[in-house]
C-alpha atoms as a PDB file:
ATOM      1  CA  UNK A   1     -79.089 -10.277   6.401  1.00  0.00           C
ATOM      2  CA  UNK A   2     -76.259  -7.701   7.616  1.00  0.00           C
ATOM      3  CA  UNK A   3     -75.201  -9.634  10.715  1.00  0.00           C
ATOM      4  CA  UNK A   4     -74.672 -13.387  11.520  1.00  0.00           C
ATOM      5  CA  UNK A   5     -75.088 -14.973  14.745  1.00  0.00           C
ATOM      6  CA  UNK A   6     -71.582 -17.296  15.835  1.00  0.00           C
ATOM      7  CA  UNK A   7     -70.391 -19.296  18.770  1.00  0.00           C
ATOM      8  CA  UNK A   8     -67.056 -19.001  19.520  1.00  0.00           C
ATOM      9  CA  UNK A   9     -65.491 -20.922  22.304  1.00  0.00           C
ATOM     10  CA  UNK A  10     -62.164 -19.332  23.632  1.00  0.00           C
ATOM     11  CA  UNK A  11     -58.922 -20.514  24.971  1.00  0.00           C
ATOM     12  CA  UNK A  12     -60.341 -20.949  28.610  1.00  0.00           C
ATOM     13  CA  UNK A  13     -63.275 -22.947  27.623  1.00  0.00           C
ATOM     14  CA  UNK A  14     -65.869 -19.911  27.539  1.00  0.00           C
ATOM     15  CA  UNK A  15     -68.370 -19.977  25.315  1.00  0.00           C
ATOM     16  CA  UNK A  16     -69.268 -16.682  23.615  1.00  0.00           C
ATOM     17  CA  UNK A  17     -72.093 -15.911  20.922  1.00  0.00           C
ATOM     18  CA  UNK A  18     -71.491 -13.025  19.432  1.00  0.00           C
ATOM     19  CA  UNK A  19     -72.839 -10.722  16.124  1.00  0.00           C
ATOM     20  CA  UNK A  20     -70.384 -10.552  12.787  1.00  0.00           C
ATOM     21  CA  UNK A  21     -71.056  -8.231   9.905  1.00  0.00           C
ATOM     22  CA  UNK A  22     -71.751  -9.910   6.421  1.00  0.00           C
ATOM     23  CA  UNK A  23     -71.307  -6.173   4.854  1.00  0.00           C
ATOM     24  CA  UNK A  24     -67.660  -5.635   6.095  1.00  0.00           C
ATOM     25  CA  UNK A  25     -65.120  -7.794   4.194  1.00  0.00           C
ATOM     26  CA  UNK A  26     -64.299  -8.924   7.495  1.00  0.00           C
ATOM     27  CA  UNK A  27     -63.194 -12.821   7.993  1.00  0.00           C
ATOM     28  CA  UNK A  28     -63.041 -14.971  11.556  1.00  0.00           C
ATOM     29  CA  UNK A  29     -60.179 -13.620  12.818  1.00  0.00           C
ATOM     30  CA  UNK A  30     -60.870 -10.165  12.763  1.00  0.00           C
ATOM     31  CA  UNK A  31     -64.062 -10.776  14.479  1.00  0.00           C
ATOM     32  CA  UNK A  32     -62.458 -12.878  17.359  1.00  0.00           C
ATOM     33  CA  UNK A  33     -60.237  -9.704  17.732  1.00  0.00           C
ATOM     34  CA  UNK A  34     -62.865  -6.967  17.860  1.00  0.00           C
ATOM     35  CA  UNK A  35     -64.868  -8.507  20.155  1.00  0.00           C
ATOM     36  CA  UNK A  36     -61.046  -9.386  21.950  1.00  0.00           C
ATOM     37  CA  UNK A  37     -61.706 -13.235  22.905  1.00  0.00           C
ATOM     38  CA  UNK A  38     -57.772 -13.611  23.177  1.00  0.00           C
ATOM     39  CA  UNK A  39     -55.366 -11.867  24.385  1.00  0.00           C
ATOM     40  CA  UNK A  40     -53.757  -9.152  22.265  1.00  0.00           C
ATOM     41  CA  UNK A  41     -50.733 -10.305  20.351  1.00  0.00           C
ATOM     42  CA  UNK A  42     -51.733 -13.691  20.549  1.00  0.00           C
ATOM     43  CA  UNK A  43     -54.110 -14.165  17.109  1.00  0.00           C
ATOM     44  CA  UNK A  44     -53.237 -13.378  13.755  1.00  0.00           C
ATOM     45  CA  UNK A  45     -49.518 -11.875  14.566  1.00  0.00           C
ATOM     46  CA  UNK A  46     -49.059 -11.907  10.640  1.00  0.00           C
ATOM     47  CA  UNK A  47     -52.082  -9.819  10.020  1.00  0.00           C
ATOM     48  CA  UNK A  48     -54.254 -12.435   8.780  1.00  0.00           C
ATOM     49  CA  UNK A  49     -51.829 -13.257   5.877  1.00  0.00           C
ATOM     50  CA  UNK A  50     -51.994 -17.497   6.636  1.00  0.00           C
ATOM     51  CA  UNK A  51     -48.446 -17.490   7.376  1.00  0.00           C
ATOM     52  CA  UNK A  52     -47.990 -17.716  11.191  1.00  0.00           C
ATOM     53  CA  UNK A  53     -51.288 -20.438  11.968  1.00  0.00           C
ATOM     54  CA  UNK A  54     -51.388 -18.002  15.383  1.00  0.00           C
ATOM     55  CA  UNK A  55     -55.888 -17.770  14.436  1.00  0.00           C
ATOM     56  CA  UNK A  56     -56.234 -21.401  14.028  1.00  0.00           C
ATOM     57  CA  UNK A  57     -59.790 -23.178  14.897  1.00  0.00           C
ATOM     58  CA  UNK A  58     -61.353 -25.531  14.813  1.00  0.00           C
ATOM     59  CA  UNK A  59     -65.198 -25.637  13.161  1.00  0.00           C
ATOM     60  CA  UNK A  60     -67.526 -27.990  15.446  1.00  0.00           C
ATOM     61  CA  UNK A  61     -70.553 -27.310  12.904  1.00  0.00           C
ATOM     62  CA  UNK A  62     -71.484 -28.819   9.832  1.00  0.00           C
ATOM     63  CA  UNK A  63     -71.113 -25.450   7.419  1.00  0.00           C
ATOM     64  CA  UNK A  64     -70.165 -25.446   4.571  1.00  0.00           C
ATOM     65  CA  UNK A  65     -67.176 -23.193   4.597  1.00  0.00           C
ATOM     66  CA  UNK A  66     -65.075 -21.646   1.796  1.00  0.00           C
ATOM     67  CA  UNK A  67     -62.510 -24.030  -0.239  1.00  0.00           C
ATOM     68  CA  UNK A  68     -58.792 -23.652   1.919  1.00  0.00           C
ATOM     69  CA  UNK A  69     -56.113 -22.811  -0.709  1.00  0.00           C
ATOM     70  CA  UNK A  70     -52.790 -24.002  -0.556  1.00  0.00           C
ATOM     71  CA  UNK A  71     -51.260 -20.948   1.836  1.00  0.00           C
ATOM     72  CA  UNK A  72     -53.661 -22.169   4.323  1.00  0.00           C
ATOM     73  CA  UNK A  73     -53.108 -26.205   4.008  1.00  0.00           C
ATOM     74  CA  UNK A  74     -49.211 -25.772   4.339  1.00  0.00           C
ATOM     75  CA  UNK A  75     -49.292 -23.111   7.243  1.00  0.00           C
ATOM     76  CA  UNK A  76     -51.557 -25.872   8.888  1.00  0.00           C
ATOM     77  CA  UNK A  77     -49.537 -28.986   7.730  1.00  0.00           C
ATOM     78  CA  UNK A  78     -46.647 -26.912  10.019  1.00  0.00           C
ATOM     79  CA  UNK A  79     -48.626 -25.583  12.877  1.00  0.00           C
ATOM     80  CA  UNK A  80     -49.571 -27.477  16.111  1.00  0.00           C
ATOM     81  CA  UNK A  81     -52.834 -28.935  17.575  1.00  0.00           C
ATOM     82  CA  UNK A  82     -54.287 -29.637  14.353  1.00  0.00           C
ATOM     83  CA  UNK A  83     -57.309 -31.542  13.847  1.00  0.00           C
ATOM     84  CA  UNK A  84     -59.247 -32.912  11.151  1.00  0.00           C
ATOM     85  CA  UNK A  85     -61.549 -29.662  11.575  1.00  0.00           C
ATOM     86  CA  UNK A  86     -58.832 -27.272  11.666  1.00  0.00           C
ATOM     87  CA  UNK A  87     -58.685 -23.964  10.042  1.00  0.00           C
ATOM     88  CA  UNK A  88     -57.215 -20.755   9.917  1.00  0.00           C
ATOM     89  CA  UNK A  89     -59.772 -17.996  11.002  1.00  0.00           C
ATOM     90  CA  UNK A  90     -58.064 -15.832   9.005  1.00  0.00           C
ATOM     91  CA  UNK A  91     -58.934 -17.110   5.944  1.00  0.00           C
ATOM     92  CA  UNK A  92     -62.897 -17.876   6.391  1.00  0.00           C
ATOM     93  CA  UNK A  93     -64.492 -14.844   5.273  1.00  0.00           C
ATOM     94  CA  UNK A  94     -68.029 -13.790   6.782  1.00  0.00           C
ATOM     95  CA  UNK A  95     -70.678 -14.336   4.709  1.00  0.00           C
ATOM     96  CA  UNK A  96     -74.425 -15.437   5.441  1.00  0.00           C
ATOM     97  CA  UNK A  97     -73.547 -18.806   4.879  1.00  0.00           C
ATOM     98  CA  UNK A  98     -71.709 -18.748   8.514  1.00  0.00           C
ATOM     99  CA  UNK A  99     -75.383 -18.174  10.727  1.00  0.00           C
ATOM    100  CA  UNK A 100     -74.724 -20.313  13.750  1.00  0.00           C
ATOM    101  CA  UNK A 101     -71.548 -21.573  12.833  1.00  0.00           C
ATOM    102  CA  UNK A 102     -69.555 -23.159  15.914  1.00  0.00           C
ATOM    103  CA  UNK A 103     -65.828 -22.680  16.426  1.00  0.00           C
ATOM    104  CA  UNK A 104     -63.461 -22.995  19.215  1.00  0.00           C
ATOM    105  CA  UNK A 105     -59.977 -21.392  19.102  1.00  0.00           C
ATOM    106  CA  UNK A 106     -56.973 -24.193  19.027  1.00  0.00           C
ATOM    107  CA  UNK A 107     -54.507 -23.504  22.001  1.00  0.00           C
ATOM    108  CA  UNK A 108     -52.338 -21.128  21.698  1.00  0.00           C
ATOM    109  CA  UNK A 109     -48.598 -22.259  21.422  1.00  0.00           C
END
């Protein structure tokens, strides 16, 4: 499989399915930008680095994602919004594990 299949909800409450390459090195974040579901300047101002919590999300499906290191924990133990299901977007890499995964983009603040 060289594309997965995920529903992203924006800031405004619109739903968007959309197509992410597996074959890339691409994570979340980058694909919310290239198919530009927020505004520009608004998600992942650091560059995707987990240092500014600008790409957080939170995952409404039951995948199982990658492990979060400790970058991402503390930038979210700081940031605001955060939910049990939080995440950076930044830091969930696309793999084929992700088909159908649900996420909706925390507010920005």
């Amino acid at each position: 499989m060289q594309d997965v299949t995920i529903h992203i909800t924006d800031r405004e409450g619109m739903k968007h399915t959309v197509l992410a390459p597996t074959d890339m090195a691409m994570n979340l974040m980058e694909v919310v930008r290239s198919y530009e579901l927020a505004p520009e300047g608004t998600i992942g101002v650091c560059g995707g680095m987990a240092m500014c919590a600008s790409c957080q999300c939170y995952v409404n499906s039951e995948h199982e994602l990658n492990a979060m290191d400790y970058e991402e924990d503390a930038m979210l133990a700081e940031a605001f919004n955060v939910k049990t299901n939080s995440r950076l977007s930044c830091q969930i890499p696309i793999s084929e594990a992700l088909n159908q995964l649900e996420v909706e983009l925390a507010p920005e603040v």
